[in-house]
C-alpha atoms as a PDB file:
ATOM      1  CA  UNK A   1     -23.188  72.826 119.451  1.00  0.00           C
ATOM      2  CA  UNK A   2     -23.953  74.352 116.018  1.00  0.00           C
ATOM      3  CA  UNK A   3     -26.415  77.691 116.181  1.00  0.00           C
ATOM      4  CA  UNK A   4     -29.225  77.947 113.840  1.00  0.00           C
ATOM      5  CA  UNK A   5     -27.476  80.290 111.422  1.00  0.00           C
ATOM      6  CA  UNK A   6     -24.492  78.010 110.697  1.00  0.00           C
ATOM      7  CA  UNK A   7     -26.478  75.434 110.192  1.00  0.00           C
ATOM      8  CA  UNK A   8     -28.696  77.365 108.164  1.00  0.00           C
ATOM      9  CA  UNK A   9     -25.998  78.296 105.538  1.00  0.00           C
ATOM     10  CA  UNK A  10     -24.289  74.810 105.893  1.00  0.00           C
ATOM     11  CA  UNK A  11     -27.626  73.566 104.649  1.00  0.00           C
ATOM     12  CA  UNK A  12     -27.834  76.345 102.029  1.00  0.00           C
ATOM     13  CA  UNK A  13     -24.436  75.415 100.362  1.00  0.00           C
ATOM     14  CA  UNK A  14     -24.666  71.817 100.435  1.00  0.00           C
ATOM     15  CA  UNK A  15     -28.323  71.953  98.201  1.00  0.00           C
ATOM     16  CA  UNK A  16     -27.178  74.363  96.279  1.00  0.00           C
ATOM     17  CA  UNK A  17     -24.052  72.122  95.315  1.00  0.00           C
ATOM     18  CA  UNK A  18     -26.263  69.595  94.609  1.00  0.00           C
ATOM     19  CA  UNK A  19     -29.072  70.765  93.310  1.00  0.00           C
ATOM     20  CA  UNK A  20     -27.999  74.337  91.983  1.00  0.00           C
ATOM     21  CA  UNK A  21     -25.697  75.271  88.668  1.00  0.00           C
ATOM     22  CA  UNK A  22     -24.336  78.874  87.488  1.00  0.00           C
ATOM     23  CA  UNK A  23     -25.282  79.990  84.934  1.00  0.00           C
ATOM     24  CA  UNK A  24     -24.169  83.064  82.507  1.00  0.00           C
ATOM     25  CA  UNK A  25     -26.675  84.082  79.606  1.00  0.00           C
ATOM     26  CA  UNK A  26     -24.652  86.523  77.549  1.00  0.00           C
ATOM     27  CA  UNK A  27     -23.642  89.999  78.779  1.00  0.00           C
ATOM     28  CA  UNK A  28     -24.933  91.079  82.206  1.00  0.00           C
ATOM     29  CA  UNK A  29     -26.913  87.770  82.491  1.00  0.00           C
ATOM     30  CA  UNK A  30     -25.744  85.906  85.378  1.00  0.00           C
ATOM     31  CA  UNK A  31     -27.519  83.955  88.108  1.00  0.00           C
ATOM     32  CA  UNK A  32     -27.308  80.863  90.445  1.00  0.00           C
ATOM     33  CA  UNK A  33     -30.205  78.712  89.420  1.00  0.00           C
ATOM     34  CA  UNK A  34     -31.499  76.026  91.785  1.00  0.00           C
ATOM     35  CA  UNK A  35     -33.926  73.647  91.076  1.00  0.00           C
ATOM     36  CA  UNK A  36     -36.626  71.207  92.796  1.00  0.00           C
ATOM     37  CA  UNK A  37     -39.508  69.180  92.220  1.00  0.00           C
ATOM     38  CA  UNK A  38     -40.726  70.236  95.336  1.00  0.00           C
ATOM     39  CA  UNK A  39     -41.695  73.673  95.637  1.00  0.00           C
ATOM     40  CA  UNK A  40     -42.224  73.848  99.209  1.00  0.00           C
ATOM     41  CA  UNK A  41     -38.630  73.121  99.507  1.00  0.00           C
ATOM     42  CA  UNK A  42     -37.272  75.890  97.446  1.00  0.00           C
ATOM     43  CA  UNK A  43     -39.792  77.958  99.548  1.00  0.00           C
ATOM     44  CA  UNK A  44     -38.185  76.618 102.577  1.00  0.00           C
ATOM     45  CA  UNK A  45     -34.841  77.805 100.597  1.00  0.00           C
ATOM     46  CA  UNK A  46     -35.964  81.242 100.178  1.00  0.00           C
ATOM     47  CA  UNK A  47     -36.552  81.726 103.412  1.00  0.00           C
ATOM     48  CA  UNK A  48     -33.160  81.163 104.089  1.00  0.00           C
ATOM     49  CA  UNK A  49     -31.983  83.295 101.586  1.00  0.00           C
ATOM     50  CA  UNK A  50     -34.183  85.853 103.025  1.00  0.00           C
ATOM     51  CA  UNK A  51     -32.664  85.340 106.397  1.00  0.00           C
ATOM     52  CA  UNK A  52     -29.282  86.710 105.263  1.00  0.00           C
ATOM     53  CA  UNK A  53     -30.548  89.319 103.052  1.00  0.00           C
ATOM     54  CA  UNK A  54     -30.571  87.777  99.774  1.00  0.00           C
ATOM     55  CA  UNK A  55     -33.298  87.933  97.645  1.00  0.00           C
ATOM     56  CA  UNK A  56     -34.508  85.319  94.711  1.00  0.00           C
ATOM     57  CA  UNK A  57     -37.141  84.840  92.624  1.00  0.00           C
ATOM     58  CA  UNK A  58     -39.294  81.526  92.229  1.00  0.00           C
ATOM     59  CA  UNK A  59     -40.444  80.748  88.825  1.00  0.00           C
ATOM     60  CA  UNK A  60     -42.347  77.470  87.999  1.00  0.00           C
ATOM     61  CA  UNK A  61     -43.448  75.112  87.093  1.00  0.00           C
ATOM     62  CA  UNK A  62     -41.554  73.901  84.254  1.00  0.00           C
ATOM     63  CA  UNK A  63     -43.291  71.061  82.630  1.00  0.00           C
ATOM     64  CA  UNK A  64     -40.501  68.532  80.140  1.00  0.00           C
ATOM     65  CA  UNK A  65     -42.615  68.763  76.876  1.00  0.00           C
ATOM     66  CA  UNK A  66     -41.162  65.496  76.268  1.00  0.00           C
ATOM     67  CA  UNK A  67     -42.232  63.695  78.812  1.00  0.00           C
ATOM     68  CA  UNK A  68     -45.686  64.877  79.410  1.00  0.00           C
ATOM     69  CA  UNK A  69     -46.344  62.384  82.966  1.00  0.00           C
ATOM     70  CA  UNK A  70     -43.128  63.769  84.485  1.00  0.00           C
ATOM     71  CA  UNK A  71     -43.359  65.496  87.822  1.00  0.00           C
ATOM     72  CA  UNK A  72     -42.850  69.945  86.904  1.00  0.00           C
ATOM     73  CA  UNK A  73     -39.841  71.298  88.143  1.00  0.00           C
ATOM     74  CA  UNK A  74     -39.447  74.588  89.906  1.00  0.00           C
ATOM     75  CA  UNK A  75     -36.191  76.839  89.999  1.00  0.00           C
ATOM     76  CA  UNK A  76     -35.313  79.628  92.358  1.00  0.00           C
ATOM     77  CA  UNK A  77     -33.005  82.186  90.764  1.00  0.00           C
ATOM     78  CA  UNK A  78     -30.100  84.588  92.103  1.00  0.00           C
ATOM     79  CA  UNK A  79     -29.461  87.307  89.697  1.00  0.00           C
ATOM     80  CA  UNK A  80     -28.951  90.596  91.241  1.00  0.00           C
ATOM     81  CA  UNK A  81     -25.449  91.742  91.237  1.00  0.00           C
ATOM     82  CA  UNK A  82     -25.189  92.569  94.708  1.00  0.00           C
ATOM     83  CA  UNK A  83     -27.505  88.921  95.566  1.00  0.00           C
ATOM     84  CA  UNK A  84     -24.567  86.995  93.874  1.00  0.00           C
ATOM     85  CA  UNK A  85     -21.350  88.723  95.758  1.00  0.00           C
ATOM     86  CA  UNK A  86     -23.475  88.467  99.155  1.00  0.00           C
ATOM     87  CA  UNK A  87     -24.416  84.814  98.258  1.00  0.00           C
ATOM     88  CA  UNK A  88     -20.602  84.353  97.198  1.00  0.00           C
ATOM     89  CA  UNK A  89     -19.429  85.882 100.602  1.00  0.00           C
ATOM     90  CA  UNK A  90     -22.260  84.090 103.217  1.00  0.00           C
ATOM     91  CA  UNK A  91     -22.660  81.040 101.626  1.00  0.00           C
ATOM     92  CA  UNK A  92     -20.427  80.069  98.695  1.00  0.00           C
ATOM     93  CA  UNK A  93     -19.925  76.595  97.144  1.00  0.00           C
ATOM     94  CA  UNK A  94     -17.738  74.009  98.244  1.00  0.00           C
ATOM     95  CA  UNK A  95     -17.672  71.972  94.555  1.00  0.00           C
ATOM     96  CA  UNK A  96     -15.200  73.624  93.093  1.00  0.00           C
ATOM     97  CA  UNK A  97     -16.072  74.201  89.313  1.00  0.00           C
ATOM     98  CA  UNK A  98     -19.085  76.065  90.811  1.00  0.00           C
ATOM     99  CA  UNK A  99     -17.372  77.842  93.520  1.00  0.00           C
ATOM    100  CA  UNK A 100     -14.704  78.975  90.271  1.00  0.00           C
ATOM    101  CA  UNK A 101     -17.576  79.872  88.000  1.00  0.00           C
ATOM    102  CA  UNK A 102     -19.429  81.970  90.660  1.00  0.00           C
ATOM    103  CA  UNK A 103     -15.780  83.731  90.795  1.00  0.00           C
ATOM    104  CA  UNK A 104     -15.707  84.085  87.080  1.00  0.00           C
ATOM    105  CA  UNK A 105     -19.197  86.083  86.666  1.00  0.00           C
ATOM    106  CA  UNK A 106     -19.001  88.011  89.637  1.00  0.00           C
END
């Protein structure tokens, strides 16, 4: 049987491959950016991020300016340094051009 924790970071990986992208904005800027609709999920996310130590910011909404009925989106950023090597080292991707880019900034 799988414990909570392994689960937890199985969980963790698999939305952030699917819903997360890194990202590298110039010199020093580098995060893992995950975003949602739903903002209790990404709170949900935190949490688990929180469990192992790492801490994120939520920022949100978003609203498309194009498309002014479209549900907001909310994104939950890793940016800190020491965030993205303990992210890198707990939970990690398993898609590979994210798992390589993660490598590359860090």
């Amino acid at each position: 049987m799988i414990d909570k924790m392994s689960f937890t970071i199985g969980w963790l990986q698999a939305f952030a491959d699917a819903e997360g992208y890194v990202g590298s904005r110039g010199k020093g800027r580098r995060e893992i950016v995950i975003s949602n609709t739903l903002e209790e999920l990404l709170i949900y996310y935190q949490e688990g991020l929180k469990a192992l130590g790492i801490y994120s910011s939520l920022c949100g909404p978003y609203h498309h300016t194009d498309m002014p009925n479209a549900t907001p989106i909310y994104r939950l950023r890793i940016q800190r340094i020491e965030d993205l090597r303990k992210w890198a080292k707990l939970v990690g991707f398993s898609h590979p051009q994210k798992r390589d880019k993660l490598e590359s900034i860090i």
